[in-house]
N, C-alpha and C. Protein backbone atom coordinates (compact mmCIF):
# COMPACT_ATOMS: atom_id res chain seq x y z
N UNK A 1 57.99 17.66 84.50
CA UNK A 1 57.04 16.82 83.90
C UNK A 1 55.84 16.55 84.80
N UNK A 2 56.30 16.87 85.92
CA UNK A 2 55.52 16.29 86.94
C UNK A 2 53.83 17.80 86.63
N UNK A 3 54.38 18.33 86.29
CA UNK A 3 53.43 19.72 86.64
C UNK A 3 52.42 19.29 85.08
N UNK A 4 52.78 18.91 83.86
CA UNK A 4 52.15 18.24 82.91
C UNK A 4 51.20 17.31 83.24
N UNK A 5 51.64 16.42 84.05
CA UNK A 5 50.40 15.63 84.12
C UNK A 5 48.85 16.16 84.94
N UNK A 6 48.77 16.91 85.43
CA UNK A 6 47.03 17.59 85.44
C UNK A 6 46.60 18.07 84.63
N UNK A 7 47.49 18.49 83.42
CA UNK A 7 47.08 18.90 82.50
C UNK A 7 47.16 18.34 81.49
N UNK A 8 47.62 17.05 81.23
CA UNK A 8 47.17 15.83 80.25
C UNK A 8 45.44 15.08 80.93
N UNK A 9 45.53 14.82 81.85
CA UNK A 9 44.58 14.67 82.63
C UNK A 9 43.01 15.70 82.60
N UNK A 10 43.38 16.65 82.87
CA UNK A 10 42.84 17.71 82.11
C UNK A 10 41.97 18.01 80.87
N UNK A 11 42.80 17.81 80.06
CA UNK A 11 42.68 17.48 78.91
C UNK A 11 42.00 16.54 78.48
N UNK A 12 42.23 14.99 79.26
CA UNK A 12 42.06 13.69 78.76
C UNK A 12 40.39 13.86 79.38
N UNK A 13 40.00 14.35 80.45
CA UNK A 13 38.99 14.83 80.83
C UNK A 13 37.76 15.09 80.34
N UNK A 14 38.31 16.60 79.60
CA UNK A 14 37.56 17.68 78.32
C UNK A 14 37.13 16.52 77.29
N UNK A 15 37.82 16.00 76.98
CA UNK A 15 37.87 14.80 75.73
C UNK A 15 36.74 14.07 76.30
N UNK A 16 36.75 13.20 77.48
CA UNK A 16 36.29 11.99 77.52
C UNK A 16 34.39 12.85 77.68
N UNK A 17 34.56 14.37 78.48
CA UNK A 17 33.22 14.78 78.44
C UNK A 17 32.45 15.27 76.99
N UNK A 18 33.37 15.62 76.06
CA UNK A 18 32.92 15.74 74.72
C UNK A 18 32.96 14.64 74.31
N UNK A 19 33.34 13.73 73.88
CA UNK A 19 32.74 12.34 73.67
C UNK A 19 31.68 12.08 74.45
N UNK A 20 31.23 12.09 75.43
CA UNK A 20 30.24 11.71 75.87
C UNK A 20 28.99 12.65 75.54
N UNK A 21 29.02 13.82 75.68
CA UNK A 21 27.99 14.85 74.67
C UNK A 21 27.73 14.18 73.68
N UNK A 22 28.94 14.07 72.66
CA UNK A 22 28.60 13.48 71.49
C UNK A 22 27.92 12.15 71.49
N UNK A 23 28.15 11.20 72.43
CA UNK A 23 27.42 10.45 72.37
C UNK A 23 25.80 10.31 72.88
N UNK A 24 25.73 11.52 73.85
CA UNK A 24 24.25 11.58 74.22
C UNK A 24 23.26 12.37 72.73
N UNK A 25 24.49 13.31 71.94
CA UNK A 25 23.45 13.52 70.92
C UNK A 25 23.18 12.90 69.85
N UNK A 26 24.47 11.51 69.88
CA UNK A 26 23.87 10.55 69.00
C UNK A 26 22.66 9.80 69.46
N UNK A 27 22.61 9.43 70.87
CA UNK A 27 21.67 8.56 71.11
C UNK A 27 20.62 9.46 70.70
N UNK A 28 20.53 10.64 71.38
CA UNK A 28 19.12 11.76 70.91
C UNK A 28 18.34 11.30 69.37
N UNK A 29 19.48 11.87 68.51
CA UNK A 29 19.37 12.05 67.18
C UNK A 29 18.40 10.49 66.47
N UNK A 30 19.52 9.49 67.03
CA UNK A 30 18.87 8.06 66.81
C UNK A 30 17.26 7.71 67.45
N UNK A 31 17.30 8.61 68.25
CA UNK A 31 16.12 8.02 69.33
C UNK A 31 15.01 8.54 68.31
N UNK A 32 14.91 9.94 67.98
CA UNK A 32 14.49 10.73 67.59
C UNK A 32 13.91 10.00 66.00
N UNK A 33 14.78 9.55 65.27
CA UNK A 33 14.68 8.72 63.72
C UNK A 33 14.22 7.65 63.95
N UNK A 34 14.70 7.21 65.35
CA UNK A 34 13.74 5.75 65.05
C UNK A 34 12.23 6.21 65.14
N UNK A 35 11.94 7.34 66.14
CA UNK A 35 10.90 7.67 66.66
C UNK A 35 9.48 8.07 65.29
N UNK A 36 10.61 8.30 64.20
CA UNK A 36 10.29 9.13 62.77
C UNK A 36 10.09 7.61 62.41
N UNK A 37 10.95 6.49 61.92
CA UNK A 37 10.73 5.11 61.72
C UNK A 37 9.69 4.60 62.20
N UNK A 38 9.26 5.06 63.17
CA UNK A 38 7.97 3.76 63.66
C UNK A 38 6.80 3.80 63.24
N UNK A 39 6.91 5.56 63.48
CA UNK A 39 5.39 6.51 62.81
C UNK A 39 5.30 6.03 61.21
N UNK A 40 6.19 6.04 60.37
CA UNK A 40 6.45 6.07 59.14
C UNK A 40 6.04 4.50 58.99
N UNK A 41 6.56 3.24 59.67
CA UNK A 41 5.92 1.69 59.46
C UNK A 41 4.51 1.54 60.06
N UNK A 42 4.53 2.25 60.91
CA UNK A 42 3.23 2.14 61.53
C UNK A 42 2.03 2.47 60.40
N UNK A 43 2.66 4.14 59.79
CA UNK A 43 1.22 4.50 58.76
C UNK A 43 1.23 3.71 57.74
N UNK A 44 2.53 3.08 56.68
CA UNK A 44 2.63 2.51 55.67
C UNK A 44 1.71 0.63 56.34
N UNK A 45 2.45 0.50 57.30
CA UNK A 45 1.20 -0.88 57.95
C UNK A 45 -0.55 -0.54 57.74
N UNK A 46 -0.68 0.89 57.95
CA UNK A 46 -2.14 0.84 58.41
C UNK A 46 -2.58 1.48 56.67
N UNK A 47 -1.66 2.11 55.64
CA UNK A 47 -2.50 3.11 54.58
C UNK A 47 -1.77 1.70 53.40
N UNK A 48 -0.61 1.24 53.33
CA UNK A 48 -0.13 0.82 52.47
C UNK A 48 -0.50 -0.79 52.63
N UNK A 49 -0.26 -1.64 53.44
CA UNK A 49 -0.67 -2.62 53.59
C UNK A 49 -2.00 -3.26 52.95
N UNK A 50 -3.39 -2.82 53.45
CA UNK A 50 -4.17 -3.00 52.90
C UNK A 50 -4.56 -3.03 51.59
N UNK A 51 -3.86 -1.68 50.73
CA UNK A 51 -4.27 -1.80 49.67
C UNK A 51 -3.63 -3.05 49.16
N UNK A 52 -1.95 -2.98 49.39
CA UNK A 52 -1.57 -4.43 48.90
C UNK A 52 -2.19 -5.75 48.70
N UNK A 53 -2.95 -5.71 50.29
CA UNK A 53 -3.88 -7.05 50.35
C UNK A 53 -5.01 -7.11 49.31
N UNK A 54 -5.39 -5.90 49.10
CA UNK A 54 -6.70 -5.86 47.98
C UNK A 54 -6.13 -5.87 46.48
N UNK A 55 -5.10 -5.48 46.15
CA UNK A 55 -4.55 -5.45 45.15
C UNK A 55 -4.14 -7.11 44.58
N UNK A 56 -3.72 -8.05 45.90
CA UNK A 56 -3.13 -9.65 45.45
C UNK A 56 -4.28 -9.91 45.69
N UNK A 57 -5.87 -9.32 46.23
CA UNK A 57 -6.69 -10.34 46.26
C UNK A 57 -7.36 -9.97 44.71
N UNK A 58 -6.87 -8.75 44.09
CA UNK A 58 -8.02 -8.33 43.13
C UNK A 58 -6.95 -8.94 42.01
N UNK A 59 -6.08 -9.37 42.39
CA UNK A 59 -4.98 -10.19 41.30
C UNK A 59 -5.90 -11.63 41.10
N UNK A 60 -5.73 -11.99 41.88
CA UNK A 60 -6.24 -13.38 42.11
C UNK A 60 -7.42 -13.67 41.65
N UNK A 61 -8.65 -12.80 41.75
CA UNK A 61 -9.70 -12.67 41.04
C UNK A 61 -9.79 -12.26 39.59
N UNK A 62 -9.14 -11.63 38.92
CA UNK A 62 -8.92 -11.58 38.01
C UNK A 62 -7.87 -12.28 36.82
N UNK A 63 -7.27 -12.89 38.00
CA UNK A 63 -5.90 -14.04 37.02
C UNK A 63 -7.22 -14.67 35.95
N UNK A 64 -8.07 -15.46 36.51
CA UNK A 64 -8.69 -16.79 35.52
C UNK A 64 -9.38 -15.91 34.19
N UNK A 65 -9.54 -14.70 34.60
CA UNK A 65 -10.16 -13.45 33.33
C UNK A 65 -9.02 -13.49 32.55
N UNK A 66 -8.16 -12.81 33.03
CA UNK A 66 -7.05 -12.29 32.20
C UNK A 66 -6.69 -13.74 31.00
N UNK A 67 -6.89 -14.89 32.36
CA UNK A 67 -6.07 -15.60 31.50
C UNK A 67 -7.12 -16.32 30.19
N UNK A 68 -8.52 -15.96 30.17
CA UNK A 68 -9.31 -16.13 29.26
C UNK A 68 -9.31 -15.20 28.46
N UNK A 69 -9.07 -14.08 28.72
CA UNK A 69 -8.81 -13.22 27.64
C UNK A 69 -7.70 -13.42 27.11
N UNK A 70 -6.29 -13.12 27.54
CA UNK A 70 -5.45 -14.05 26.52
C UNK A 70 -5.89 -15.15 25.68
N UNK A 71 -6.75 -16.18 26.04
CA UNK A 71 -6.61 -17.35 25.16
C UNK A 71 -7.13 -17.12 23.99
N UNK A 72 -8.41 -16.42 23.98
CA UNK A 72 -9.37 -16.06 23.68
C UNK A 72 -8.55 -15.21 22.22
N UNK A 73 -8.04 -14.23 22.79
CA UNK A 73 -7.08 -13.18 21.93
C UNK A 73 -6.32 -13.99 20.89
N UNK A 74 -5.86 -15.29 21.90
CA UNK A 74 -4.87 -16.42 21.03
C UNK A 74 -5.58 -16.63 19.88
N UNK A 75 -6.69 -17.55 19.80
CA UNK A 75 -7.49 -18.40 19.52
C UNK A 75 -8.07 -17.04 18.28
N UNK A 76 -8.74 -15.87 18.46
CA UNK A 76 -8.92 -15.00 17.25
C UNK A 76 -7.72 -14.46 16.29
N UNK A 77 -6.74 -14.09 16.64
CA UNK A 77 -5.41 -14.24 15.69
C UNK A 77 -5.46 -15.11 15.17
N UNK A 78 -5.24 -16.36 15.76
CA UNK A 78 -5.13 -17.45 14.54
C UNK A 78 -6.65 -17.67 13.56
N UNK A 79 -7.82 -17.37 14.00
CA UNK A 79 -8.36 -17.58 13.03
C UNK A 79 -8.62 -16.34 11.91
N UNK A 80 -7.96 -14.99 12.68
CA UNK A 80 -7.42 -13.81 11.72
C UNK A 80 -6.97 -14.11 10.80
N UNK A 81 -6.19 -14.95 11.47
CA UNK A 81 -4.40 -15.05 9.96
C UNK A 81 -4.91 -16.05 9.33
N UNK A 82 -5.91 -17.29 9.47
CA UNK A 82 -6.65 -18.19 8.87
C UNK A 82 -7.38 -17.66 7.56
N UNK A 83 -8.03 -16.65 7.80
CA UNK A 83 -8.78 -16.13 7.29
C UNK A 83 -7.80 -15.23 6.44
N UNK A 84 -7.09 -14.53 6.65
CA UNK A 84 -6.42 -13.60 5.09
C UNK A 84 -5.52 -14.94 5.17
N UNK A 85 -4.95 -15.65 4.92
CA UNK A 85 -4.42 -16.62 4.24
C UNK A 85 -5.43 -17.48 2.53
N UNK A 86 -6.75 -16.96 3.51
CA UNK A 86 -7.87 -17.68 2.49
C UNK A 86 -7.96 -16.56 1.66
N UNK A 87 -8.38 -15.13 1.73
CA UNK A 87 -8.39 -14.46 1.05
C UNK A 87 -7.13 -13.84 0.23
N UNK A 88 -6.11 -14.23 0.21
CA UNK A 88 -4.67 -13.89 -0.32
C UNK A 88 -4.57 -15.08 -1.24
N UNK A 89 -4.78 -16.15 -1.06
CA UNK A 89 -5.44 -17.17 -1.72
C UNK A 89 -6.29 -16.86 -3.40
N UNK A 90 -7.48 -16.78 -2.42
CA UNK A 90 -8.56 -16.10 -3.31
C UNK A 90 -8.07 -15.25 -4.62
N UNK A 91 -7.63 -13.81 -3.51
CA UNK A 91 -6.80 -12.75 -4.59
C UNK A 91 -6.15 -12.87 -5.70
N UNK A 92 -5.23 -14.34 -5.06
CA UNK A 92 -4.15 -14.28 -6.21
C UNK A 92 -4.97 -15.22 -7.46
N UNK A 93 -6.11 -16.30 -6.89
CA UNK A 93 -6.64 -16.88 -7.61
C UNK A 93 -7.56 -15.53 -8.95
N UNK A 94 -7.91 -14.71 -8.64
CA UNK A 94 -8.69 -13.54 -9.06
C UNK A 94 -7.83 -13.20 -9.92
N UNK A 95 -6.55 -13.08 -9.46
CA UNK A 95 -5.71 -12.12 -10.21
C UNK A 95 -5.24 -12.89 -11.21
N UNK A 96 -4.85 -14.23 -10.73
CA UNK A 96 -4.80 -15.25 -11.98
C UNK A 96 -5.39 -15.28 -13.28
N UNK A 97 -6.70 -15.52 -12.76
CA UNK A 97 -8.04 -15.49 -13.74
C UNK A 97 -8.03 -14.41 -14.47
N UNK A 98 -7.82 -13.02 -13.87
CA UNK A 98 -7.59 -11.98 -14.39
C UNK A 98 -6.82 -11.96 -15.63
N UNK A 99 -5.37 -11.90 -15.44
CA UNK A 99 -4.52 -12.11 -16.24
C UNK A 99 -4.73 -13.09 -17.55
N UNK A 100 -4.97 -14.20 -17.57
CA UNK A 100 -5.76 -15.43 -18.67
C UNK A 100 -6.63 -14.67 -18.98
N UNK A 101 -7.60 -14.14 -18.87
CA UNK A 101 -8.74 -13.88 -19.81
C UNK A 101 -8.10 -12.29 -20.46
N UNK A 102 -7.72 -11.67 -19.99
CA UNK A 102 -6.88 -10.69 -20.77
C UNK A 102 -5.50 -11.03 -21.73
N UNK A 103 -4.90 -11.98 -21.48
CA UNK A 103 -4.22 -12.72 -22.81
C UNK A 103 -5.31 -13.52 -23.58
N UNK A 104 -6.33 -13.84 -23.48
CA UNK A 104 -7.34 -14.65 -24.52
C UNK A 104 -7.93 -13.30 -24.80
N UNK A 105 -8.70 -12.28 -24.09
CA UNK A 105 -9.10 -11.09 -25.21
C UNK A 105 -7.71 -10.53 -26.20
N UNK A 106 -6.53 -10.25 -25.75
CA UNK A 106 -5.43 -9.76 -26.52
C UNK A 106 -5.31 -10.62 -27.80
N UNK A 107 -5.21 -11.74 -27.21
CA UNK A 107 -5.01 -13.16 -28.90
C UNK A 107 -6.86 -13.16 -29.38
N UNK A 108 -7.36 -12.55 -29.22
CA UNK A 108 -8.87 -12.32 -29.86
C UNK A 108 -8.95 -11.43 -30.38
N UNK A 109 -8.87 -10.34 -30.10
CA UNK A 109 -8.39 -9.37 -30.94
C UNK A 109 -7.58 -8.87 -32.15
N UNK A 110 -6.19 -9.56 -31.42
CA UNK A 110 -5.17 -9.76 -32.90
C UNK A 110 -5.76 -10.75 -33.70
N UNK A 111 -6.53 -11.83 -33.13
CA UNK A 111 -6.86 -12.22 -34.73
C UNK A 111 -7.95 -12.03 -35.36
N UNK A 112 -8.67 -10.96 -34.39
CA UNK A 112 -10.00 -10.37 -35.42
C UNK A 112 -9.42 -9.48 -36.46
N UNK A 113 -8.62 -8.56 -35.78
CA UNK A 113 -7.17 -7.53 -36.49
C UNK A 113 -6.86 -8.63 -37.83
N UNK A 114 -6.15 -9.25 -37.49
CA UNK A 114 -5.64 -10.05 -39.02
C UNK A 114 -6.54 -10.63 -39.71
N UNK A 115 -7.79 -11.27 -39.09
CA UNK A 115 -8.99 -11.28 -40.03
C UNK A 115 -9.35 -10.03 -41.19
N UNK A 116 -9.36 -8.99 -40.36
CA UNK A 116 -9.98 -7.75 -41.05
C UNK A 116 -9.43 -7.76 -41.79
N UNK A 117 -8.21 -7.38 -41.73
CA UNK A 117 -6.79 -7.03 -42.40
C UNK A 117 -6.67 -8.16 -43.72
N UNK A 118 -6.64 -9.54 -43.64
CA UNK A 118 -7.13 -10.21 -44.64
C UNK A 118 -8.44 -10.27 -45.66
N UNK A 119 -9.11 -10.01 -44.96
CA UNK A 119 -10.53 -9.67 -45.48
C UNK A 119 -10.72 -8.30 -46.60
N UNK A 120 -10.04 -7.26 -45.67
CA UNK A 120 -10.09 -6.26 -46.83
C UNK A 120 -8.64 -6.47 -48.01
N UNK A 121 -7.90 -7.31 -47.71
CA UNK A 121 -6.65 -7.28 -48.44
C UNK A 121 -7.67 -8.27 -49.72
N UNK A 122 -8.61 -9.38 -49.67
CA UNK A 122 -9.20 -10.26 -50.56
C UNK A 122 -10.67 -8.98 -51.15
N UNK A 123 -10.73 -8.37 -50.26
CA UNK A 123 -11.92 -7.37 -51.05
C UNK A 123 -11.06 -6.66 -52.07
N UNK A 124 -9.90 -5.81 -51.49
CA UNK A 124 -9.10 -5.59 -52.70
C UNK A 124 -8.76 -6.00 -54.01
N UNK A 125 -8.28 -7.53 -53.55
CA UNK A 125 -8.33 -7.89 -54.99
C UNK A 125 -9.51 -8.17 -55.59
N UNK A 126 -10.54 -8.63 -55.11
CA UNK A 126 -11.42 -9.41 -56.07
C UNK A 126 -12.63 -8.18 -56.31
N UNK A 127 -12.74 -7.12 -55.36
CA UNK A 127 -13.49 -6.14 -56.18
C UNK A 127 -12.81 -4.77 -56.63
N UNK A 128 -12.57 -3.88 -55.89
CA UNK A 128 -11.52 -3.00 -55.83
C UNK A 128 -10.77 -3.04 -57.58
N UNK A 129 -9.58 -4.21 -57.92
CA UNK A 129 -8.86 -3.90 -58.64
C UNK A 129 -9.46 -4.60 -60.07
N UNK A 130 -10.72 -5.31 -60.01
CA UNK A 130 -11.45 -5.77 -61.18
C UNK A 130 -12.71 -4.14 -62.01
N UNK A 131 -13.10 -3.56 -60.42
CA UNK A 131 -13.42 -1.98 -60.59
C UNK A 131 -12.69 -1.26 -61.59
N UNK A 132 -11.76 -1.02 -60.95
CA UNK A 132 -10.63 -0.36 -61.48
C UNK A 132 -10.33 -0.66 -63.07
N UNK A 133 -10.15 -2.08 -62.96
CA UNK A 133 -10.28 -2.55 -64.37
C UNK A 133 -11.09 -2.31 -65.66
N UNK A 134 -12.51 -2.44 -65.38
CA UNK A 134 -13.76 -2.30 -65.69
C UNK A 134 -14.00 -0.37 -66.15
N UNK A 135 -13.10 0.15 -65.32
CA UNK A 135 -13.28 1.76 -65.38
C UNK A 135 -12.64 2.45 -66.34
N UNK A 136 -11.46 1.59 -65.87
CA UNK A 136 -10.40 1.73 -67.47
C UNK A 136 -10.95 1.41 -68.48
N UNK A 137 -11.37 0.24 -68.69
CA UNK A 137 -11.75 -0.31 -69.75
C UNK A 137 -12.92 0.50 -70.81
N UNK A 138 -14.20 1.17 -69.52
CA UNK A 138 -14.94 2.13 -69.74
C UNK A 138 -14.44 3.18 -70.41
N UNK A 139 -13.59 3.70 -69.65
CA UNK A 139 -12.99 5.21 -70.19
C UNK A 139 -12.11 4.51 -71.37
N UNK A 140 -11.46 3.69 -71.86
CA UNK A 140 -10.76 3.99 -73.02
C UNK A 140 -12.14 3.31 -74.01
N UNK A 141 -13.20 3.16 -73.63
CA UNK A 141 -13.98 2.62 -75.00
C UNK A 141 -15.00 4.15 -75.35
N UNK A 142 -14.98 4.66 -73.84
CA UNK A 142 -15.40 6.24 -74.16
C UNK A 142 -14.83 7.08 -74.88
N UNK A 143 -13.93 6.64 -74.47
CA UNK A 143 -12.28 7.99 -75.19
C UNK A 143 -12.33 7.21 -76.87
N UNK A 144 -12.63 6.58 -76.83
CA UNK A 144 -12.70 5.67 -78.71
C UNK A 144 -13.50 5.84 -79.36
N UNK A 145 -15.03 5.65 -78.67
CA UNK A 145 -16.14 6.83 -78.91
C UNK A 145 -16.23 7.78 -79.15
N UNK A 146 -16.14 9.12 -78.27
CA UNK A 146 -15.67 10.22 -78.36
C UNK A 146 -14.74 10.30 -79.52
N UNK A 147 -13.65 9.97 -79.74
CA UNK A 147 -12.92 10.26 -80.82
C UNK A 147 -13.59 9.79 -82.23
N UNK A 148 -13.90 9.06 -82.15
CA UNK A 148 -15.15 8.55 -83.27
C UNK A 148 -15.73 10.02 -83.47
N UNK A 149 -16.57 10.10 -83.29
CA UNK A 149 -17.45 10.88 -83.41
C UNK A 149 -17.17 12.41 -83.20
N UNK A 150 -15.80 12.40 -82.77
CA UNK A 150 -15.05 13.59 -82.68
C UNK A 150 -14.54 13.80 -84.30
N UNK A 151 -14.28 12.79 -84.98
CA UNK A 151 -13.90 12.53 -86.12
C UNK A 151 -15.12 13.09 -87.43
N UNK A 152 -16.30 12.66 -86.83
CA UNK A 152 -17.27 13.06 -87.65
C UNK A 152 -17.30 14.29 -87.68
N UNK A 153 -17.09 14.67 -86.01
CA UNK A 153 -17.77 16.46 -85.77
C UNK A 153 -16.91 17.37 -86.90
N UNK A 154 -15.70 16.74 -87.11
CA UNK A 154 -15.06 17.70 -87.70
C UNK A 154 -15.38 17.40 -89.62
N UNK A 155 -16.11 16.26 -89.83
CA UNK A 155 -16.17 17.10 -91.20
C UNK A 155 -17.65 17.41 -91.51
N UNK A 156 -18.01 17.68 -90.37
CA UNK A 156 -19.74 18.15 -90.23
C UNK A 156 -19.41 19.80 -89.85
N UNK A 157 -17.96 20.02 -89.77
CA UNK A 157 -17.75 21.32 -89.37
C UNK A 157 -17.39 21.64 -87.92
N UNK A 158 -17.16 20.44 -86.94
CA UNK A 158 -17.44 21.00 -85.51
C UNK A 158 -15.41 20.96 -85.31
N UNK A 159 -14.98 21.46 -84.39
CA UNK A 159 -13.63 21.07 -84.03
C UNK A 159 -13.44 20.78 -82.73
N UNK A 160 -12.03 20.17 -82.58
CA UNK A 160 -12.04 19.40 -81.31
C UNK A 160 -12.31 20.32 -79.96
N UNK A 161 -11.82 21.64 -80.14
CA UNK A 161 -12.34 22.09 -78.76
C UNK A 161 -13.85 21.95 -78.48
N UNK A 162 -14.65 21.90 -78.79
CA UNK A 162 -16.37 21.67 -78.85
C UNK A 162 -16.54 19.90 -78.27
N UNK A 163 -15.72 19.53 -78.13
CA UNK A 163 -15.93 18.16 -77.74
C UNK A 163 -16.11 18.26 -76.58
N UNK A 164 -16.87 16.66 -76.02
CA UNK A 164 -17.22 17.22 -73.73
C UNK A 164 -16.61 16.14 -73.52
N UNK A 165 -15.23 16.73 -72.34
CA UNK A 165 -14.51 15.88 -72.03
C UNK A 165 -15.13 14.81 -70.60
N UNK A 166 -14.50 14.00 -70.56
CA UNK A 166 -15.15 12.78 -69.66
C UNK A 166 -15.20 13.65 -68.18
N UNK A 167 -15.58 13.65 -67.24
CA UNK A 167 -15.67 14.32 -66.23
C UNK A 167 -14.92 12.76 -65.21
N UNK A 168 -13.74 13.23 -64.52
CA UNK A 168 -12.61 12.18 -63.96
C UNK A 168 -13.62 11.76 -62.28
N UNK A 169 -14.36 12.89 -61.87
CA UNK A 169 -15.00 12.45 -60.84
C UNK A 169 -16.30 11.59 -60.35
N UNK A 170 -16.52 11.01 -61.81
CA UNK A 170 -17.55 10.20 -61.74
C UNK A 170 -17.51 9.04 -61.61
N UNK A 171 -16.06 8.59 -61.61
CA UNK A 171 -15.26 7.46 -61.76
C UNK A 171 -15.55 6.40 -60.36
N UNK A 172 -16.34 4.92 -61.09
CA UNK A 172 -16.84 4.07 -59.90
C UNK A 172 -16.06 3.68 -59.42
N UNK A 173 -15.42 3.96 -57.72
CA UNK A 173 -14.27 2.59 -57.22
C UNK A 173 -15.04 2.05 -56.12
């Protein structure tokens, strides 16, 4: 056993010098990233910074705008919606009106319609079927006539075909 231990030793050696490599190329590696870190805060301090500052100062200058334009924006909506509230209003008032005077022409109409319609139903009777009357009456005092004298024709020699019959289209209605 005795001959083992230089060569645990040995060993324990190799180890403790590779750990230590490893640790000089961590420090490297780290040294190296921070080295990448500083450059990297340093430019974002000198390119990014500023604009920030101009950006909360160009905030700040423009908050009391913005916030007049909002109000402003507020304040025309509502008198938007003010305004078609009045005209929806209006509309329906239009359309109202509309509607009423087209049921008063419809009931104006129908009773010019049943006027007429009465009117010629009283022309009917009182001229129309007294016509009619009067025509008849004509033609059978013609037709009595005619036969009269149809009566003569024949012992003067004439016969009934030679008679002139009433012509039906002369008839007054």
């Amino acid at each position: 056993m005795e001959n083992l231990l230089p060569l645990f030793i040995g060993v324990t050696a190799a180890a403790v010098v590779l750990q230590a490599c490893i640790l000089v190329a961590m420090y490297l590696a780290m040294r190296k990233s921070t080295t990448r870190m500083e450059a990297l805060a340093t430019e974002f301090k000198v390119k990014a910074l500023p604009m920030i500052e101009n950006a909360q100062t160009l905030l700040a200058d423009l908050s009391p705008q913005v916030k007049v334009i909002v109000e402003n924006a507020s304040e025309t909506s509502k008198d938007v919606r003010a305004q078609i509230e009045r005209i929806d209003a209006t509309v329906n008032d239009v359309v109202d009106r509309s509607r009423l005077q087209i049921i008063r022409a419809d009931e104006l109409l129908t009773r010019t319609l049943d006027r007429v319609e009465d009117a010629s139903e009283i022309v009917h009777k009182t001229v129309v079927s007294p016509v009619r009357q009067v025509s008849g009456l004509v033609q059978g005092v013609t037709a009595g006539i005619e036969f009269f004298f149809a009566g003569r024709g024949r012992r003067n020699g004439r016969n009934r075909e030679s008679r002139r019959p009433v012509p039906q289209d002369e008839m007054f209605i």
